[in-house]
Protein backbone atom coordinates (compact mmCIF):
# COMPACT_ATOMS: atom_id res chain seq x y z
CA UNK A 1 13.97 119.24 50.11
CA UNK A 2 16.43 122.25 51.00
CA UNK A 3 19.24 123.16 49.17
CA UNK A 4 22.14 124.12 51.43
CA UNK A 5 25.88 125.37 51.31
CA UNK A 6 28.30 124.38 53.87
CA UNK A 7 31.29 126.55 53.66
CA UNK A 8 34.25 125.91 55.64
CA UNK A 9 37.90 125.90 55.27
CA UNK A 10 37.79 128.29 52.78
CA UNK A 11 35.40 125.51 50.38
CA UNK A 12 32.15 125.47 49.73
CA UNK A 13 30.19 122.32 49.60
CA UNK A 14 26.57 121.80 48.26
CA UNK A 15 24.28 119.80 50.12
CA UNK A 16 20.19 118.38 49.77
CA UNK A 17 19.06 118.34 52.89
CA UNK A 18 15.13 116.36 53.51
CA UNK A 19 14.76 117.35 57.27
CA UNK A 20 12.39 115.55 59.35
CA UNK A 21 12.01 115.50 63.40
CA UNK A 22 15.36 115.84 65.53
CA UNK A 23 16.90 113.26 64.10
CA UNK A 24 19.02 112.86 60.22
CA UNK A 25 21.39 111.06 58.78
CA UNK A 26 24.50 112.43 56.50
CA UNK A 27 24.98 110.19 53.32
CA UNK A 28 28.88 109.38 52.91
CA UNK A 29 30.54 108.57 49.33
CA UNK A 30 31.65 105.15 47.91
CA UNK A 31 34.75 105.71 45.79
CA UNK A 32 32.90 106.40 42.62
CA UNK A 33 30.06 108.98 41.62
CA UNK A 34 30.74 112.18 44.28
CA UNK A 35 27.49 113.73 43.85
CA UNK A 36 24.66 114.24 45.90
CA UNK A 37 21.92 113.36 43.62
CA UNK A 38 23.11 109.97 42.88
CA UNK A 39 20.51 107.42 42.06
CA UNK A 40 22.10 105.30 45.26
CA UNK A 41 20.95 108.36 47.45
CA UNK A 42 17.32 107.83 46.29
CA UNK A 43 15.94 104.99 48.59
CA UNK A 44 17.38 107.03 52.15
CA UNK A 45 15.27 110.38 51.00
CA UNK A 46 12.24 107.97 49.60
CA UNK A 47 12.70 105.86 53.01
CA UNK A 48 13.89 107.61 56.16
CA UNK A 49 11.93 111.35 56.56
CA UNK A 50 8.64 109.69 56.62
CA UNK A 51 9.35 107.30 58.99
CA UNK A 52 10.87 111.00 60.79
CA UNK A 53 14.82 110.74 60.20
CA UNK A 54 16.10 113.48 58.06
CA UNK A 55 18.60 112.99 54.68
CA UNK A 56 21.23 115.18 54.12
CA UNK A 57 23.52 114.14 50.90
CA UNK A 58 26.00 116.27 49.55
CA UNK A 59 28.32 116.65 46.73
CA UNK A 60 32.17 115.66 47.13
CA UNK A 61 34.78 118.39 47.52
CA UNK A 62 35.69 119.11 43.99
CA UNK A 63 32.81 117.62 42.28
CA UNK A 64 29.30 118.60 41.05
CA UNK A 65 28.81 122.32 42.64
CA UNK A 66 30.80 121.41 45.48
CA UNK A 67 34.66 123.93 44.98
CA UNK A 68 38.14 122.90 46.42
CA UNK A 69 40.42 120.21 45.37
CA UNK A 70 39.19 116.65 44.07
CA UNK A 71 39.52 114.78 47.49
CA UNK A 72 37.99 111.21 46.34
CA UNK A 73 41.17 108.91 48.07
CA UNK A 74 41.60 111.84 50.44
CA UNK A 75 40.14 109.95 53.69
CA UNK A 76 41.27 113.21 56.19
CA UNK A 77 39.44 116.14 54.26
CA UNK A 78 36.07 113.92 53.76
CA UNK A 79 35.95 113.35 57.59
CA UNK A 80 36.53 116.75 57.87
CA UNK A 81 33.82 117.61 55.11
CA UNK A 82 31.42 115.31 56.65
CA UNK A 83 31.49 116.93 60.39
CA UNK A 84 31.03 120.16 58.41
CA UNK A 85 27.94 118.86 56.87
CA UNK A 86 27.01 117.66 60.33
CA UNK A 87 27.22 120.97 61.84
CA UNK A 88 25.41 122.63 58.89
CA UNK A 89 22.14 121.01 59.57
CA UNK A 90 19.26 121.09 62.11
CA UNK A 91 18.98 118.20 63.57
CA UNK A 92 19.63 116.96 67.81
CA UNK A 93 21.40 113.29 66.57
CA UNK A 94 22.56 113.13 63.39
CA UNK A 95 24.57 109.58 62.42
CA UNK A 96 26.47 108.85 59.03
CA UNK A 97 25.60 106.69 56.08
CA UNK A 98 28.42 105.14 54.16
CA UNK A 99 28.90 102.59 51.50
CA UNK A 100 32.17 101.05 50.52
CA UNK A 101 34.61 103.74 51.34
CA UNK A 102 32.34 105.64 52.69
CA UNK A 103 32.23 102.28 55.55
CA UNK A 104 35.94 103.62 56.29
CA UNK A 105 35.15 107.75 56.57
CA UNK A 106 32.06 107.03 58.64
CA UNK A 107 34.20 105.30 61.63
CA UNK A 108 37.06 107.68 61.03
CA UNK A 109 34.59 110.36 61.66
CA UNK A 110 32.80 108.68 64.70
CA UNK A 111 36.40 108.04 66.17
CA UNK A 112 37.41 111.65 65.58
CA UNK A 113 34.04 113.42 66.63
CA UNK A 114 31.46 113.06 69.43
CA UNK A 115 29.04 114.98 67.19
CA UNK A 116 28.43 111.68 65.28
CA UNK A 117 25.20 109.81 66.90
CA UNK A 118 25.43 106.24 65.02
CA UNK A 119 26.91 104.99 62.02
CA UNK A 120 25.18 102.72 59.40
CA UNK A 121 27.71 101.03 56.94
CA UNK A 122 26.88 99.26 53.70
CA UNK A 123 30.34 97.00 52.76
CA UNK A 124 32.50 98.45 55.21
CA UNK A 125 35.74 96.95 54.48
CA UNK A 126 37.89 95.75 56.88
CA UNK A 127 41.14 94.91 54.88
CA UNK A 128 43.51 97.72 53.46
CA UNK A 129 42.64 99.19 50.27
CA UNK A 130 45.26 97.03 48.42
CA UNK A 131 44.20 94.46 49.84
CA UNK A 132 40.51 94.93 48.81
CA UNK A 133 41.97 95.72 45.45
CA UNK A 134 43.64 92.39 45.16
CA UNK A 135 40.34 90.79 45.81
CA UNK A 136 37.83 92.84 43.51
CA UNK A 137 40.36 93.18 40.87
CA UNK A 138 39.86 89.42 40.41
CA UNK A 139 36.25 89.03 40.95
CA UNK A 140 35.72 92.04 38.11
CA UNK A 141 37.54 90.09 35.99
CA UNK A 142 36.19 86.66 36.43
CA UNK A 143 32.71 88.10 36.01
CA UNK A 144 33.54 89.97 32.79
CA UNK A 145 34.56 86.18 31.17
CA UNK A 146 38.47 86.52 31.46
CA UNK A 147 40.39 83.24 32.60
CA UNK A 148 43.33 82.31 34.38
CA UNK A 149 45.86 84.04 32.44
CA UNK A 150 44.65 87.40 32.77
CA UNK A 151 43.96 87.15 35.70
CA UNK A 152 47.37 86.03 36.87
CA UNK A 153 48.67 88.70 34.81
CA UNK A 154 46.39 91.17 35.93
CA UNK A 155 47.39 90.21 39.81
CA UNK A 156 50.90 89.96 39.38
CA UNK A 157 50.97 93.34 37.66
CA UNK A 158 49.64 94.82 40.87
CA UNK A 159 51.83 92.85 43.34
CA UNK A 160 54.85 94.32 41.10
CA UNK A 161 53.49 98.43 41.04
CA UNK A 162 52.63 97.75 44.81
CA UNK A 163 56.55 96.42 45.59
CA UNK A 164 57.71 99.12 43.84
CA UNK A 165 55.79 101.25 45.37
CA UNK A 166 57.18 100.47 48.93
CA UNK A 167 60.51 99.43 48.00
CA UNK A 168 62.53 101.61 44.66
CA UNK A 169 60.29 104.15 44.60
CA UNK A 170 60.81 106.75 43.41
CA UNK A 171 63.80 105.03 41.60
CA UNK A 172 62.22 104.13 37.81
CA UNK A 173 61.77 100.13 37.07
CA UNK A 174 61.76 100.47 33.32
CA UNK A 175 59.99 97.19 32.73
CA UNK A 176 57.90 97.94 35.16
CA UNK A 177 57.38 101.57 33.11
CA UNK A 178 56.90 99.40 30.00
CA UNK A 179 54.39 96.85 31.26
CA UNK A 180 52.48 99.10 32.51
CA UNK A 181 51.93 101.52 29.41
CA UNK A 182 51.54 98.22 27.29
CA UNK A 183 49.03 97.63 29.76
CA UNK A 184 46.64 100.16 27.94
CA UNK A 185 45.88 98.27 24.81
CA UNK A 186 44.63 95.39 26.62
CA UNK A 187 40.40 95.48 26.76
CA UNK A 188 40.99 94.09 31.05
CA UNK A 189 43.28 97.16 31.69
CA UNK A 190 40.14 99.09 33.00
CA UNK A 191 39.91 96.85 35.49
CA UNK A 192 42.73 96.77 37.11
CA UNK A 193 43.41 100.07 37.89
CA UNK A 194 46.66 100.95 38.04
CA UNK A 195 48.30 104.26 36.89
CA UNK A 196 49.32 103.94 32.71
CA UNK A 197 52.74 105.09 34.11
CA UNK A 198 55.45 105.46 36.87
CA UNK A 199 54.26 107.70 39.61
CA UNK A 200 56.14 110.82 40.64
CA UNK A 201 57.17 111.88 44.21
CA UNK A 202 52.89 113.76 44.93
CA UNK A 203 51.37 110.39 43.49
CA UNK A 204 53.24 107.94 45.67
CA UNK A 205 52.37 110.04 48.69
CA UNK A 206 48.82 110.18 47.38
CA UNK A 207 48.88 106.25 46.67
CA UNK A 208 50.51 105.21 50.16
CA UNK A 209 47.84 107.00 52.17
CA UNK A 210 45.10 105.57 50.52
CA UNK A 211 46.20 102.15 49.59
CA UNK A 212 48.10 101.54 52.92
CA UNK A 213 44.80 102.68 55.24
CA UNK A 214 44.42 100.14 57.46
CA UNK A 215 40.88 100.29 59.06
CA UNK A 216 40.66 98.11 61.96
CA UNK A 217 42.52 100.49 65.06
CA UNK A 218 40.21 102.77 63.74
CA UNK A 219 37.17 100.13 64.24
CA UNK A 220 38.45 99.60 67.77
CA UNK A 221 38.12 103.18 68.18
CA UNK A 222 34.13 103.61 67.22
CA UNK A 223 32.07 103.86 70.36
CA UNK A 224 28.86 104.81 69.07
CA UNK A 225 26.13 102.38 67.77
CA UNK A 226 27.02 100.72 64.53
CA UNK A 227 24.83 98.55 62.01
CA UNK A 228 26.70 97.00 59.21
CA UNK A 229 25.49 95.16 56.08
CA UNK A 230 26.88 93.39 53.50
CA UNK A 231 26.30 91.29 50.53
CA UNK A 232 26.71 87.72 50.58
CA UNK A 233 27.59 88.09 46.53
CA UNK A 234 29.72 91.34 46.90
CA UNK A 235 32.18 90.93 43.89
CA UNK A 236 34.16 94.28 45.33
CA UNK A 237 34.91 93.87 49.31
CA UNK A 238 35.99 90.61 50.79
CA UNK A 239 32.88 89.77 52.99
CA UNK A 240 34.33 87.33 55.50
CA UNK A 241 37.48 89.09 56.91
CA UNK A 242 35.34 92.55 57.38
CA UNK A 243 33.16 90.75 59.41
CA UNK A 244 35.84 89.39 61.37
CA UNK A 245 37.94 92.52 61.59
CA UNK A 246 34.74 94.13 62.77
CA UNK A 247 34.51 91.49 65.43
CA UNK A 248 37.35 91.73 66.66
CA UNK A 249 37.38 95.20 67.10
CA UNK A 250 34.31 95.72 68.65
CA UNK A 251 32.57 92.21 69.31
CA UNK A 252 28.82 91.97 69.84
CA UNK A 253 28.38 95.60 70.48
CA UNK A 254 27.88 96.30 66.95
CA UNK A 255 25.31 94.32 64.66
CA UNK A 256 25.84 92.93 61.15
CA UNK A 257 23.54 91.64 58.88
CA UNK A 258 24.89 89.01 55.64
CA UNK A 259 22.52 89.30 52.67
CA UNK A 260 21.87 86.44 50.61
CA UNK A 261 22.34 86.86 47.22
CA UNK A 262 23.13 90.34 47.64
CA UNK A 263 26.24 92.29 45.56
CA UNK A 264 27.98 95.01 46.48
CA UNK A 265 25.34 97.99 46.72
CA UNK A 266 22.86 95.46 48.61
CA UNK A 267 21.05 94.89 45.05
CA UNK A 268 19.64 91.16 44.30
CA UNK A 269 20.37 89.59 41.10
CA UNK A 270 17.15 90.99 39.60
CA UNK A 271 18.64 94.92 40.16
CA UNK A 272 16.50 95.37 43.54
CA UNK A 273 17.29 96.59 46.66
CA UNK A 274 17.75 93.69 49.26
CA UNK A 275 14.31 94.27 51.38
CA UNK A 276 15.59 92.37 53.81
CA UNK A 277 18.37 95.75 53.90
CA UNK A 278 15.48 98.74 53.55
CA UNK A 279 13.30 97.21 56.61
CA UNK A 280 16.14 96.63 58.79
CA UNK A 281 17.60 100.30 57.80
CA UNK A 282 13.99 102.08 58.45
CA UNK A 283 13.91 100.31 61.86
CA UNK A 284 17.24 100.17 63.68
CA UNK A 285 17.74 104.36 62.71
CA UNK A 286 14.11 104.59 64.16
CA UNK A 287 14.83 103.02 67.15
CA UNK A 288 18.44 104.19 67.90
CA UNK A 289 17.91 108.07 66.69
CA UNK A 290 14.42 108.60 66.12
């Protein structure tokens, strides 16, 4: 494996790159860990360069040894990172990898760039971000053994941050302020992420252009071959109306695969990866890069 810096832009980001043949792959970020050697990397070095499909994985802008400013709900500086990591590596077709929001950089990237070969998506989401947040703020809590009440609580605390967001903003709501720091004491507030307090003027714009994305003109705008998965089980992205925004956008010419049983990450209930995911990954990038 080669270890790699990619500057541009004045910011330099570090990169693992496992070349093999003229084709690779760039691994895009979910909206958690940023760094390259994350254990969800593993499988694509362990997998794809034997079967002759290089892995290039990278650390996010501001994390790990990566320099520049945190960009993690940034959407426009990680396209822009991941066409620099593109360019950076020796390779004729190189496609992106992307799970979660990574399934949203990946087509904004293949919409922006003709340097961008395929696209593979794990839980590409096809709803906006507050949308999705709606959705996997109650499934977290339902699987950590909270009922109804907090739940509705939880729910209508975001509907409330989100109105205010688009509506008196930046004018205070002092219950709103109130609710929100009480908010901290309760054992469900980490999972319903929401700021412990008001935000100013920089953290609404922040919050608008991440939580308002919406991904589907961008779907319509991918032209380059596109697998998707997703997990039947995924307690974080609503399955069914990404598949059908998907659809929509680009019919049959893109091919998606439900797993049974399968969360999130493509894992099983027993912690495995889905094999029915790994085979089909090995031999669609084979076919349509290698």
């Amino acid at each position: 494996m080669e270890e790699l810096t990619v500057e541009h832009g004045g910011i330099s980001l570090a990169a693992s790159y496992s070349p093999a043949g003229e084709a690779a792959i760039v691994a895009l970020h979910g909206a958690g860990e940023g760094t390259r050697d994350a254990e969800l990397y593993g499988h694509l070095h362990e997998l794809l360069p034997p079967a002759g499909i290089g892995v290039a994985t990278f650390d996010r802008r501001g994390e790990g040894e990566s320099t520049g400013d945190a960009s993690r709900g940034r959407f426009d500086v990680q396209v822009e990172d991941a066409l620099a990591v593109i360019d950076a590596i020796d390779a004729q077709r190189v496609g992106l990898w992307g799970i979660s929001q990574g399934g949203w950089i990946g087509p904004l990237a293949a919409a922006a760039s003709d340097a961008v070969a395929f696209l593979v998506l794990i839980a590409s989401t096809g709803v906006t971000p507050a949308e999705q947040m709606m959705y996997a703020v109650e499934k977290q809590l339902r699987l950590a053994g909270y009922g109804d009440d907090v739940v509705a609580r939880a729910l209508e605390l975001r509907r409330r941050f989100e109105d205010w967001v688009h509506t008196r903003a930046p004018e205070p709501d002092e219950q709103l302020a109130a609710e929100l720091w009480a908010g901290i004491d309760e054992p469900w507030w980490g999972q319903v992420w929401l700021p412990p307090t008001l935000l100013d003027e920089e953290g609404l714009r922040l919050w608008v252009e991440e939580m308002d994305f919406d991904p589907r003109p961008v779907f319509a705008r991918v032209r380059v071959p596109t697998l998707l998965f997703y997990g039947e089980a995924d307690s974080w992205t609503p399955v069914e109306p990404s598949v059908e925004a998907w659809r929509t956008a680009r019919g049959d010419d893109v091919e998606i695969v439900v797993i049974p049983e399968a969360e999130h990450d493509l894992t099983l209930p027993d912690g495995s990866l889905a094999p029915e995911y790994t085979n089909r990954l090995v031999d669609w990038v084979v076919r349509r890069a290698g």
